[in-house]
Protein backbone atom coordinates (compact mmCIF):
# COMPACT_ATOMS: atom_id res chain seq x y z
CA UNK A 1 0.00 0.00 0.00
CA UNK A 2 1.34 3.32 -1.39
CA UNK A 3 2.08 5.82 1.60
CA UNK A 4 0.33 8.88 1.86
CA UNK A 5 2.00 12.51 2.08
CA UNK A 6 2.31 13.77 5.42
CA UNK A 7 1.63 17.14 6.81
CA UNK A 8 5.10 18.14 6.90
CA UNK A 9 5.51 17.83 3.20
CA UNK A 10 2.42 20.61 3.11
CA UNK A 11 4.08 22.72 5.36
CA UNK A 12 7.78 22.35 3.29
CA UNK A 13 6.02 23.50 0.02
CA UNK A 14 4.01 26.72 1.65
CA UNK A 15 7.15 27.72 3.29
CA UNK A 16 8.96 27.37 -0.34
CA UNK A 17 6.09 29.41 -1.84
CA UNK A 18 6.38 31.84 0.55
CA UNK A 19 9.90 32.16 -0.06
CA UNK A 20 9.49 32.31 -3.96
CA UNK A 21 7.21 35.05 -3.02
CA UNK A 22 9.54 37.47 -0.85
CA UNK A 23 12.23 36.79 -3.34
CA UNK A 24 10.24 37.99 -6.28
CA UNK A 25 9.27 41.36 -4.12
CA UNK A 26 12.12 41.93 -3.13
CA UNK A 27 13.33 41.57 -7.02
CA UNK A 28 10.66 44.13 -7.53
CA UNK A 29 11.63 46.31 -5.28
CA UNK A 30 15.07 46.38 -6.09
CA UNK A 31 14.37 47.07 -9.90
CA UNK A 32 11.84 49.80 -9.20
CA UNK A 33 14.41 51.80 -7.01
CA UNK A 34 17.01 51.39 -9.86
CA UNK A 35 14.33 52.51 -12.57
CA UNK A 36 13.47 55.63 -10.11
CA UNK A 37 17.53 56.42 -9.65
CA UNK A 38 17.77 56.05 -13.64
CA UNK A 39 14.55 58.60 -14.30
CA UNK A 40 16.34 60.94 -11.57
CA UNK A 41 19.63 61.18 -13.70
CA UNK A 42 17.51 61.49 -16.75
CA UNK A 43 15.53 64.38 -15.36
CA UNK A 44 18.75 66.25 -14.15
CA UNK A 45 20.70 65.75 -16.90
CA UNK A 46 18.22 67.23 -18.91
CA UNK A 47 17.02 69.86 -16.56
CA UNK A 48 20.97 70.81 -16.88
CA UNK A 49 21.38 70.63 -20.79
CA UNK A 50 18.23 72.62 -21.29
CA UNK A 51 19.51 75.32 -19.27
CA UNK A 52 23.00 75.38 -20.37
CA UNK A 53 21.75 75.37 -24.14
CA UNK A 54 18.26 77.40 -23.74
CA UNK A 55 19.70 80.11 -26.15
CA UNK A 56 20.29 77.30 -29.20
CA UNK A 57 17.44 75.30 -28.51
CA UNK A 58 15.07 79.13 -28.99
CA UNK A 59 16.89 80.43 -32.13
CA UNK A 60 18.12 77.47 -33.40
CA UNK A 61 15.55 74.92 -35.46
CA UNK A 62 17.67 72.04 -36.18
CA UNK A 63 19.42 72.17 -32.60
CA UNK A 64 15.49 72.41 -31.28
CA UNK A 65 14.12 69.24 -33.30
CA UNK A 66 17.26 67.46 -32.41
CA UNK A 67 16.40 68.58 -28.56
CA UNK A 68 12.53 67.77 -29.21
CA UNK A 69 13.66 64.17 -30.47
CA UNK A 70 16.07 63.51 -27.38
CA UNK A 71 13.08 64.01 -25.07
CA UNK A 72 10.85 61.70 -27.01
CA UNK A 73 13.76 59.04 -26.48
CA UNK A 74 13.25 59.19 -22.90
CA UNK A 75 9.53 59.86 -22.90
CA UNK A 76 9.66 62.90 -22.26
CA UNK A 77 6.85 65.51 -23.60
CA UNK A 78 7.76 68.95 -22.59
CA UNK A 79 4.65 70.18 -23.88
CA UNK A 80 2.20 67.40 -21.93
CA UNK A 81 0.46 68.28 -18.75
CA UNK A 82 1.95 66.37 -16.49
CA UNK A 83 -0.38 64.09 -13.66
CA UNK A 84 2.90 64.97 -11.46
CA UNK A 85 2.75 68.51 -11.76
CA UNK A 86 3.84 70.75 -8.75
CA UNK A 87 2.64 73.71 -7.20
CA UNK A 88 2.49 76.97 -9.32
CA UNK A 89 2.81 75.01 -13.17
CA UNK A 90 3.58 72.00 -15.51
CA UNK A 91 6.15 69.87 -14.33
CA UNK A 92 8.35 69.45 -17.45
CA UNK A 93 7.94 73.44 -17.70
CA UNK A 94 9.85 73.79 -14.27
CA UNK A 95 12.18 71.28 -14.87
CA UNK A 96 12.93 72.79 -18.64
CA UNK A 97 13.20 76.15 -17.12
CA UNK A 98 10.31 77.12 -19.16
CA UNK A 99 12.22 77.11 -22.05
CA UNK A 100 10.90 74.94 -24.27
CA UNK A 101 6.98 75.68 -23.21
CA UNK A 102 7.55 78.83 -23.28
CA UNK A 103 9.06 78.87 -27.49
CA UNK A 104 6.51 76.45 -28.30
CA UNK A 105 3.61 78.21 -26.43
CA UNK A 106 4.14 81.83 -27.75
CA UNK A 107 4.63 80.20 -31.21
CA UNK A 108 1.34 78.70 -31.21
CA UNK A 109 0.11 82.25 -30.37
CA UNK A 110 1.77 83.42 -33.71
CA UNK A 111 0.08 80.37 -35.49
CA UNK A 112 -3.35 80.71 -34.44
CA UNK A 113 -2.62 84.71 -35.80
CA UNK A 114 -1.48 83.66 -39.01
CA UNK A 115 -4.53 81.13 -39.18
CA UNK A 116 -7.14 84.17 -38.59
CA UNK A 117 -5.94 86.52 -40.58
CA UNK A 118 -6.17 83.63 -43.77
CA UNK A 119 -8.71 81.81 -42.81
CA UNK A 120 -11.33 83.98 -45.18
CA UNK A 121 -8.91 83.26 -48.21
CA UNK A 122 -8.68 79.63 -47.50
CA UNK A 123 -11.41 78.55 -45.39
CA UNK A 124 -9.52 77.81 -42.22
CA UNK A 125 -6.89 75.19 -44.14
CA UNK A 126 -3.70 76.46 -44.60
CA UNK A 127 -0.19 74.28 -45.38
CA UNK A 128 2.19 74.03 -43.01
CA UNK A 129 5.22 75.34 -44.72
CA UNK A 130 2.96 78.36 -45.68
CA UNK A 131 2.04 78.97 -42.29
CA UNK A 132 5.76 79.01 -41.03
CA UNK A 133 6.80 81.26 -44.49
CA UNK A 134 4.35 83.75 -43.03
CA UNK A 135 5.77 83.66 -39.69
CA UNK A 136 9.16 84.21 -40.71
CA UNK A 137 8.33 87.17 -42.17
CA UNK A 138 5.59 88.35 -39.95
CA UNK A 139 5.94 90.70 -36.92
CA UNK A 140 7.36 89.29 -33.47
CA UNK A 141 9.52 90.15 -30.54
CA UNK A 142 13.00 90.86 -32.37
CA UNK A 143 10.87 90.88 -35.78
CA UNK A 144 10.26 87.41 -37.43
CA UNK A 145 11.66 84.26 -35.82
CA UNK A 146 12.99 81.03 -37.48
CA UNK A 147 10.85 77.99 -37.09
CA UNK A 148 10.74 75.00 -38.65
CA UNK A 149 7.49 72.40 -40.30
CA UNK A 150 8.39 70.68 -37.16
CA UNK A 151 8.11 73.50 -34.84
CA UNK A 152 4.68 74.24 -36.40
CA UNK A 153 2.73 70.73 -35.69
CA UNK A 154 4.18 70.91 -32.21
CA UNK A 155 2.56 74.36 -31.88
CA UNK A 156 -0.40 73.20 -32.67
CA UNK A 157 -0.13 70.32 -31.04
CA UNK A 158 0.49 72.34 -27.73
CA UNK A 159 -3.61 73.99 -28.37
CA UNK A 160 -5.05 70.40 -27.82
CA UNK A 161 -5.22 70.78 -23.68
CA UNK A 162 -6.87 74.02 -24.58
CA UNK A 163 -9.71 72.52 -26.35
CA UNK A 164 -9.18 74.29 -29.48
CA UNK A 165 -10.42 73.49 -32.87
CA UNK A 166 -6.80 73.58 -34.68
CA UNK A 167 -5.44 70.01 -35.60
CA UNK A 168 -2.92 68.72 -38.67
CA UNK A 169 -4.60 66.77 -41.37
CA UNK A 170 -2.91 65.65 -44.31
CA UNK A 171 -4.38 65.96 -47.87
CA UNK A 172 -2.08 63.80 -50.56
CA UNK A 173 1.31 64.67 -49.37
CA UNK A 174 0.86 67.95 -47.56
CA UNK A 175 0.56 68.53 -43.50
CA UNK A 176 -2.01 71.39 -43.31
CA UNK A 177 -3.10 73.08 -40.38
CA UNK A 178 -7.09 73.02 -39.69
CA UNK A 179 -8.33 75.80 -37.79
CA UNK A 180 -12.34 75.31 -37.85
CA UNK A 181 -14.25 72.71 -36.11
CA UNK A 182 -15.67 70.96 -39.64
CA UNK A 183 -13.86 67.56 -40.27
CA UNK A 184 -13.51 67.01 -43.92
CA UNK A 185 -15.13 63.98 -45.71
CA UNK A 186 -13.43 62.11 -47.91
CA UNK A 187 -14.51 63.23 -50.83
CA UNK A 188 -13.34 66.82 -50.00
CA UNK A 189 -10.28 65.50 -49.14
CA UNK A 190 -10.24 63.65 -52.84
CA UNK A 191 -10.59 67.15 -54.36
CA UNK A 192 -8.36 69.12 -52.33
CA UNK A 193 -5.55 66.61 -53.44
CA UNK A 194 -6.19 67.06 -57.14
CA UNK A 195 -6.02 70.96 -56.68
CA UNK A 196 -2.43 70.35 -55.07
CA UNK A 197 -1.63 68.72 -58.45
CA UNK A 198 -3.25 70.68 -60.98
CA UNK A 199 -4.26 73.58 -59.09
CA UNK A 200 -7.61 73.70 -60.33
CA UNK A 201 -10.77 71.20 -61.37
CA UNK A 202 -14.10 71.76 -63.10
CA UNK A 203 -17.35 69.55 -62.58
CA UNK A 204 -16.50 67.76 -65.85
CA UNK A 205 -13.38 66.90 -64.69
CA UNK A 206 -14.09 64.94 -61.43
CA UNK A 207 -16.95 62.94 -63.33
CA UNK A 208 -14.63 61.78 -65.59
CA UNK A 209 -11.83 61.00 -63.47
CA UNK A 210 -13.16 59.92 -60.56
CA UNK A 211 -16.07 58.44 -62.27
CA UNK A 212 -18.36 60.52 -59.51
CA UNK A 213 -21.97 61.37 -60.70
CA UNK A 214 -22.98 65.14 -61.35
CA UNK A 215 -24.66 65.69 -58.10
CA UNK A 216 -21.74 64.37 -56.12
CA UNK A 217 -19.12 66.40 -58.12
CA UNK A 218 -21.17 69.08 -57.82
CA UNK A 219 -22.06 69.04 -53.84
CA UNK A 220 -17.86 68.63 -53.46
CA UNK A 221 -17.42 71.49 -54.85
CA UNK A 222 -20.37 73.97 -53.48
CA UNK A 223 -19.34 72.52 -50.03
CA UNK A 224 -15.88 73.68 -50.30
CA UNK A 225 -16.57 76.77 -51.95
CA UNK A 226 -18.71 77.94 -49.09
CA UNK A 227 -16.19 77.05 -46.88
CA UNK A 228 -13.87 79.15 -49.19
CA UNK A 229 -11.98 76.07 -49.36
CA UNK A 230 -11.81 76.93 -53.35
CA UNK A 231 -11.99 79.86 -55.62
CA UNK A 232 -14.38 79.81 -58.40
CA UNK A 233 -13.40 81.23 -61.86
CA UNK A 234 -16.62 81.60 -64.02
CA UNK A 235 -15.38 83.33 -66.79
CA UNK A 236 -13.86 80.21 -68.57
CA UNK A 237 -15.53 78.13 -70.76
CA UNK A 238 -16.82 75.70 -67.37
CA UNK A 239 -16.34 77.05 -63.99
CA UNK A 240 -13.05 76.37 -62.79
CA UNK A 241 -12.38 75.62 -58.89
CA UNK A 242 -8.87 77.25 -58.33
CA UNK A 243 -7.04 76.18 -54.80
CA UNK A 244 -6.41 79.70 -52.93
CA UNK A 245 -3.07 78.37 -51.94
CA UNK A 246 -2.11 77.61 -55.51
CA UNK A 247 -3.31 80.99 -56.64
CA UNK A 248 -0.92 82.44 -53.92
CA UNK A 249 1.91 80.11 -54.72
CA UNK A 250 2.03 81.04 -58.73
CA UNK A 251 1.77 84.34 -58.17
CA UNK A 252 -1.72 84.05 -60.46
């Protein structure tokens, strides 16, 4: 007859378990307080380089992506609002010295400006690289300021806690900046790529080459020119729809 296990052969395994346990806490532990010394050096380091190079990383675009790209690295998002933020402002922004915010914040200021004072020629959609040409030109503390396509989206991407309406869409292979609250369909965004490439289209034009039936060639277009989205041109021979930034960009 095959002998039973005893009691103390319960109690051995239990006290192994238990033992298996602490260890693995104590693993735990140990890792979190190295993780936590790691993020500490991290934070200082850059707390240190951002203060040391604040003038480059302001007036310099290439030394600020290059800056913007080293934070990512670390996950780091000087421009988040942080859960761990301390008394008086965003925690990144005191660490950073305020910095960074502070570029990227009074930039989107200059954005949102630039996206008003269009927005009746082009409907509240304007390119990127337009948006920062205008800038660089415009008026500003010290006159225009040097800013890059990647400065821009992370302006704008700085008005999201806000609750703003601006966001970056991207029709064919340009990142425009959309500064009213009306999401565009696809459809509209089908036409707005074809005016990138020929600058203009006619009703004829998108029934034959998109194969689209009158009345949906012909709501496209009345939508968008409403939204002064397009220019219309009814002196030619059809109505042409002529892209406001294409008109700007020729010179026409």
């Amino acid at each position: 007859m095959r002998k039973g296990v005893g009691l103390g052969a319960f109690d051995r395994r239990q006290l192994t378990s238990q033992q298996y346990a602490s260890h693995g806490n104590t693993l735990r532990t140990e890792q979190l307080s190295s993780l936590t010394t790691q993020l500490e050096v991290f934070q200082s380091l850059l707390h240190q380089f951002s203060v040391t190079h604040a003038k480059d990383i302001r007036s310099n675009p290439t030394f600020r992506a290059e800056f913007a790209r080293m934070c990512n690295a670390i996950g780091v998002d000087p421009l988040a609002s942080s859960s761990g933020k301390k008394e008086g402002g965003n925690f990144w922004a005191q660490m950073l010295g305020g910095s960074v915010n502070d570029f990227y914040f009074e930039l989107a200021v200059r954005v949102v400006e630039v996206c008003r004072a269009t927005r009746e020629v082009n409907g509240g959609l304007i390119g990127v690289s337009e948006c920062k040409d205008r800038i660089a030109v415009g008026r500003g503390i010290g006159g225009g300021v040097e800013v890059s396509d990647d400065d821009i989206l992370r302006a704008v991407k700085s008005l999201k806690p806000l609750g703003s309406d601006f966001g970056i869409v991207t029709i064919g292979n340009q990142q425009m900046i959309r500064s009213v609250p009306k999401e565009l369909n696809t459809d509209q965004s089908t036409v707005l790529e074809a005016l990138q490439v020929l600058g203009y289209v006619t009703l004829s034009m998108l029934q034959v080459n998109l194969r689209w039936e009158k009345a949906r060639a012909q709501t496209v277009l009345e939508y968008l020119l409403a939204d002064s989205l397009v220019w219309i041109d009814s002196q030619a021979v059809e109505a042409e729809y002529w892209s406001p930034m294409f008109i700007g960009s020729e010179g026409i």
